[in-house]
Protein backbone atom coordinates (compact mmCIF):
# COMPACT_ATOMS: atom_id res chain seq x y z
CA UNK A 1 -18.53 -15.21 8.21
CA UNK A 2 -20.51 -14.68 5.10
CA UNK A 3 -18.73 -13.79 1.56
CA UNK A 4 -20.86 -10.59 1.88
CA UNK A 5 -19.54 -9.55 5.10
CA UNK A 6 -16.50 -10.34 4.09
CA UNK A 7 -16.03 -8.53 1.11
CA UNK A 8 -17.57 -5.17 2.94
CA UNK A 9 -15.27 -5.85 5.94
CA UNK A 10 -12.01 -6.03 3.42
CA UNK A 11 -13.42 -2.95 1.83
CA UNK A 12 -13.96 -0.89 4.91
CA UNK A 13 -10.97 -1.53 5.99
CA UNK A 14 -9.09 -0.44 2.51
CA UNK A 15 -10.42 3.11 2.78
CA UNK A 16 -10.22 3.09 6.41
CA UNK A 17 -5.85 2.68 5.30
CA UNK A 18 -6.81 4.96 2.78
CA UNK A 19 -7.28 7.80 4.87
CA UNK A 20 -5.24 7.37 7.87
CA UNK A 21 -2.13 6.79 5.84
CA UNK A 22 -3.41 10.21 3.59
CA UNK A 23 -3.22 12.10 7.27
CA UNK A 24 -0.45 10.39 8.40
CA UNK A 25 1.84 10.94 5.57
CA UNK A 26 0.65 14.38 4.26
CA UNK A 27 -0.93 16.28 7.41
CA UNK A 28 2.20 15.04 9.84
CA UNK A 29 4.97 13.42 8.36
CA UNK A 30 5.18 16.68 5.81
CA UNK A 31 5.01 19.16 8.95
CA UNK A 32 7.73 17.67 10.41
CA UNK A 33 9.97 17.12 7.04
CA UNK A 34 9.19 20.76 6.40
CA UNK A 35 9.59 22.07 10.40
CA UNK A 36 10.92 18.88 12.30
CA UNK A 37 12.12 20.36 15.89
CA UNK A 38 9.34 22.73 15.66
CA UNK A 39 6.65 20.52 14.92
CA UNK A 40 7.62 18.03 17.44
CA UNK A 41 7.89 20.22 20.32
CA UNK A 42 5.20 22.66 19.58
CA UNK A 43 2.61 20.21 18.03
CA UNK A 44 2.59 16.99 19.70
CA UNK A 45 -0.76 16.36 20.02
CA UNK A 46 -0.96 16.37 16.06
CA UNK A 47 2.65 14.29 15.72
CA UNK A 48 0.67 11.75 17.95
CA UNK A 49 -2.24 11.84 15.95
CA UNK A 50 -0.42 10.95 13.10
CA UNK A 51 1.68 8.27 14.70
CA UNK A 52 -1.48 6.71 15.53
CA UNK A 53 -2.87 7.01 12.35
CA UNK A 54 0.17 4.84 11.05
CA UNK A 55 -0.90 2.28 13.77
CA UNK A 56 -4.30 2.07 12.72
CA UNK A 57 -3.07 1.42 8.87
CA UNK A 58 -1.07 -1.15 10.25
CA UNK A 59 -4.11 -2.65 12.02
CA UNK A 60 -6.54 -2.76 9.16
CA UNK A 61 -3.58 -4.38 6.91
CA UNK A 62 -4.11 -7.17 9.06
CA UNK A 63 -8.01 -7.34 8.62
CA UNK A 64 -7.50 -6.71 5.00
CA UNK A 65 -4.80 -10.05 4.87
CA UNK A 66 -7.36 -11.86 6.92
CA UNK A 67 -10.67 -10.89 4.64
CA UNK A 68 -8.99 -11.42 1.81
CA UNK A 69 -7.82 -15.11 3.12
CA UNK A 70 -11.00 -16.14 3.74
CA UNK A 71 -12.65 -14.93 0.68
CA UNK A 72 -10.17 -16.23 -1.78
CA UNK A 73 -9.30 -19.08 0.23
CA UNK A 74 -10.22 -21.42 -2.93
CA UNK A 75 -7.46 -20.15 -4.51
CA UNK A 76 -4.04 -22.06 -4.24
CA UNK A 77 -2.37 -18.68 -4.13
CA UNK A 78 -4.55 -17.06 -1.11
CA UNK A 79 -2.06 -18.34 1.67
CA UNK A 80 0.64 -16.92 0.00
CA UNK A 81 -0.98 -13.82 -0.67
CA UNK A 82 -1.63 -13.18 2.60
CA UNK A 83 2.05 -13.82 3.84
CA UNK A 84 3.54 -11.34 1.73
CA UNK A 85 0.65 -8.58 2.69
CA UNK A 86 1.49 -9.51 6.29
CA UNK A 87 5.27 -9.08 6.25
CA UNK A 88 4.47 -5.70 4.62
CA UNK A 89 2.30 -5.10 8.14
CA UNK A 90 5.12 -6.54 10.48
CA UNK A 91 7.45 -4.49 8.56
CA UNK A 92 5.43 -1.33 8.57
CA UNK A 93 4.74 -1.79 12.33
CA UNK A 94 8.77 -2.09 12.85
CA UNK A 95 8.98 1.50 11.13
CA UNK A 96 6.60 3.20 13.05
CA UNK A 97 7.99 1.97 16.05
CA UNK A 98 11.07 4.35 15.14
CA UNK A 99 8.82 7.53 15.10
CA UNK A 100 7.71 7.83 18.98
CA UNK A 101 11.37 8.43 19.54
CA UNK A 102 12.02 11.24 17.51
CA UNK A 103 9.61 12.51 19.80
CA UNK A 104 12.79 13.06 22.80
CA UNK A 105 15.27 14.46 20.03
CA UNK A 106 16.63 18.45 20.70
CA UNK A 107 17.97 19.00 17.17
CA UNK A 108 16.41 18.89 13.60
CA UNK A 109 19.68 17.12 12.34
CA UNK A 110 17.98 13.43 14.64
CA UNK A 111 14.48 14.05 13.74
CA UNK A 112 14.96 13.99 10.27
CA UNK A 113 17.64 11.05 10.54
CA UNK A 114 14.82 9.18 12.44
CA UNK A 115 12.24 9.70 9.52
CA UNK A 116 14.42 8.75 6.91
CA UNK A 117 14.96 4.92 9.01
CA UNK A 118 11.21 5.25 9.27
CA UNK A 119 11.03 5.51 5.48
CA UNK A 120 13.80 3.31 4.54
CA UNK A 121 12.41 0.49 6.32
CA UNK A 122 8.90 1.25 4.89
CA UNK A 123 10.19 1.22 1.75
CA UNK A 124 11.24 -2.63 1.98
CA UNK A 125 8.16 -3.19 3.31
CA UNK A 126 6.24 -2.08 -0.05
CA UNK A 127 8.58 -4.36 -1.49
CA UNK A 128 6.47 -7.24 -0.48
CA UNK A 129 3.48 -5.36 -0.28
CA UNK A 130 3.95 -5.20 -4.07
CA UNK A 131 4.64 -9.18 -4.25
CA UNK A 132 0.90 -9.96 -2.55
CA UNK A 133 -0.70 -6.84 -5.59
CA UNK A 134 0.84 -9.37 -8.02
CA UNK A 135 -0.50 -12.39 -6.47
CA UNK A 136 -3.79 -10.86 -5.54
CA UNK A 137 -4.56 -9.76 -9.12
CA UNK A 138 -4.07 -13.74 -10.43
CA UNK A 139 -6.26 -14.30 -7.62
CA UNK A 140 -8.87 -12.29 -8.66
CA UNK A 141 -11.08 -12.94 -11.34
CA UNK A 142 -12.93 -9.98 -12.30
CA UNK A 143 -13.50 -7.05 -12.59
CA UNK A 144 -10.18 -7.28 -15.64
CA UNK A 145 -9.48 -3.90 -15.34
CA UNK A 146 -8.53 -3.68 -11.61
CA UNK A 147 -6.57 -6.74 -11.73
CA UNK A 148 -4.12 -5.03 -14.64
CA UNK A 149 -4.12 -2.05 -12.21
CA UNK A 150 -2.98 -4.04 -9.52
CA UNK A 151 -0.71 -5.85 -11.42
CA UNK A 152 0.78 -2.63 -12.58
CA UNK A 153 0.95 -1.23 -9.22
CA UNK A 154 2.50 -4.24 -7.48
CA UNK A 155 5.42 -4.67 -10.36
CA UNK A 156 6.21 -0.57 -9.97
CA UNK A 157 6.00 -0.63 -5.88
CA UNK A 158 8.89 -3.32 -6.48
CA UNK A 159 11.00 -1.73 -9.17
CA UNK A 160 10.46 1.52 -7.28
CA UNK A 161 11.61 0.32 -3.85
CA UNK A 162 14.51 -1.88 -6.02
CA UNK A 163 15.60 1.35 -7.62
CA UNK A 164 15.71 3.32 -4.10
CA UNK A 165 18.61 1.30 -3.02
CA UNK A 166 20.42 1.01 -6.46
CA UNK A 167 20.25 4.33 -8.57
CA UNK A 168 22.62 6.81 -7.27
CA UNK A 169 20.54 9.50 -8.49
CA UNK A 170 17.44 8.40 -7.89
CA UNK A 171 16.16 11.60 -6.79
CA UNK A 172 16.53 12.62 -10.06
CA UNK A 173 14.07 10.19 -11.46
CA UNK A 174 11.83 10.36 -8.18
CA UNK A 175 9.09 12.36 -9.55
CA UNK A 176 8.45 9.80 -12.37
CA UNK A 177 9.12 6.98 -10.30
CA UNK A 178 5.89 8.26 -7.71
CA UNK A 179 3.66 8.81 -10.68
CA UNK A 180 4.31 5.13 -12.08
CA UNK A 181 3.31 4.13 -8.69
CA UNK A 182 0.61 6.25 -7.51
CA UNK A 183 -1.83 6.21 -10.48
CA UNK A 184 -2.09 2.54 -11.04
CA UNK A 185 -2.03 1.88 -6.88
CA UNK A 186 -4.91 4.66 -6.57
CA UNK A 187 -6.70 3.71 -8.91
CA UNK A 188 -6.22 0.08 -8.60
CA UNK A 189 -6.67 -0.22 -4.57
CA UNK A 190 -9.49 2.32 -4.70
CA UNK A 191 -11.71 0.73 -7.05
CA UNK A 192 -10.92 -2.51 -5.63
CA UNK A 193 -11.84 -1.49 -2.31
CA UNK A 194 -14.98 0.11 -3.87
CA UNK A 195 -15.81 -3.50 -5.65
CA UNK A 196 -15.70 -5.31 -2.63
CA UNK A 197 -18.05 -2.85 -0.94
CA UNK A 198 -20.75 -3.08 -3.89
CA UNK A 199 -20.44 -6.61 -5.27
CA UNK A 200 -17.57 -8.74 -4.00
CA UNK A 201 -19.21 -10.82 -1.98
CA UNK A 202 -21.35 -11.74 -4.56
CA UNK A 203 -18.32 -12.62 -7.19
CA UNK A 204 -15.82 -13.79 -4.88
CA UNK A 205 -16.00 -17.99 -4.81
């Protein structure tokens, strides 16, 4: 496949993740924190919806990790670039798979007890879904200013996931913690994804 294709594949498939996960997590996954029993019994169409929308993330992942292979594939850290972003897939796919059974539960108390395994095993998966921002942005080499974003984003999803599992009172902090995270991974994954649409095919070696 050409570097082109490639490049506009990898960057389809970004804001393809983009959006699903923007449905997933905000449209369902806050109805049912905010309403769980009721939003599982009385919207179930929508809870599906958004259960599939976590699939498809989980699918493009996977086209991302292979785009990005073959584009970069030059570089001695491409392989292990892609290893990282696909235990973050297998790992995500493993947490979704824990959503489909809330679907069953009677009482708000087992719904919300399912979504919180959902989002503690997510959570370890952005672990190494920060490892392959790190290696990605020594992959790249241009444009400078989305591989510092990336960089930035992949060393805070780390310390943020690190810092779920050892501050006590990380709720406290969690505000801050999402802001460190979400500007530089917006901005970083967005304009990358952008790049790739416009002119990585042309840049990538």
């Amino acid at each position: 496949m050409k570097p082109g294709t490639l490049a506009k594949l990898a960057g389809f498939s970004y804001l393809v993740i983009f959006f699903a996960a923007i449905f997933a997590n905000f449209m369902v996954l806050e109805a049912i924190l905010e309403n769980p029993l009721e939003t599982v019994q009385q919207e179930r169409f929508l809870v599906g919806l958004g259960i599939f929308a976590f699939m498809l993330t989980v699918f493009f992942d996977a086209v991302v990790a292979w785009a990005l292979f073959e584009l970069y594939r030059a570089h001695k850290l491409s392989g292990l670039s892609t290893i990282f972003r696909l235990i973050h897939a297998t790992i995500m796919g493993v947490a979704i798979a824990m959503l489909p059974l809330s679907l069953d539960f009677t009482s708000n108390q087992e719904i919300l007890r399912q979504v919180e395994i959902f989002n503690i095993i997510w959570l370890l998966g952005l672990f190494f879904f920060g490892v392959h921002l790190i290696l990605l942005a020594k992959i790249l080499d241009k444009p400078q200013i989305i591989r510092i974003l990336l960089l930035l984003a992949g060393i805070m999803y780390m310390i943020d996931t690190t810092a779920h599992f050892m501050l006590p009172d990380y709720e406290n902090y969690a505000s801050v913690f999402l802001m460190l995270v979400a500007v530089p991974s917006i901005l970083g994954e967005m304009s990358f994804a952008i790049w790739l649409l416009i002119k990585g095919g042309k840049e990538a070696p």
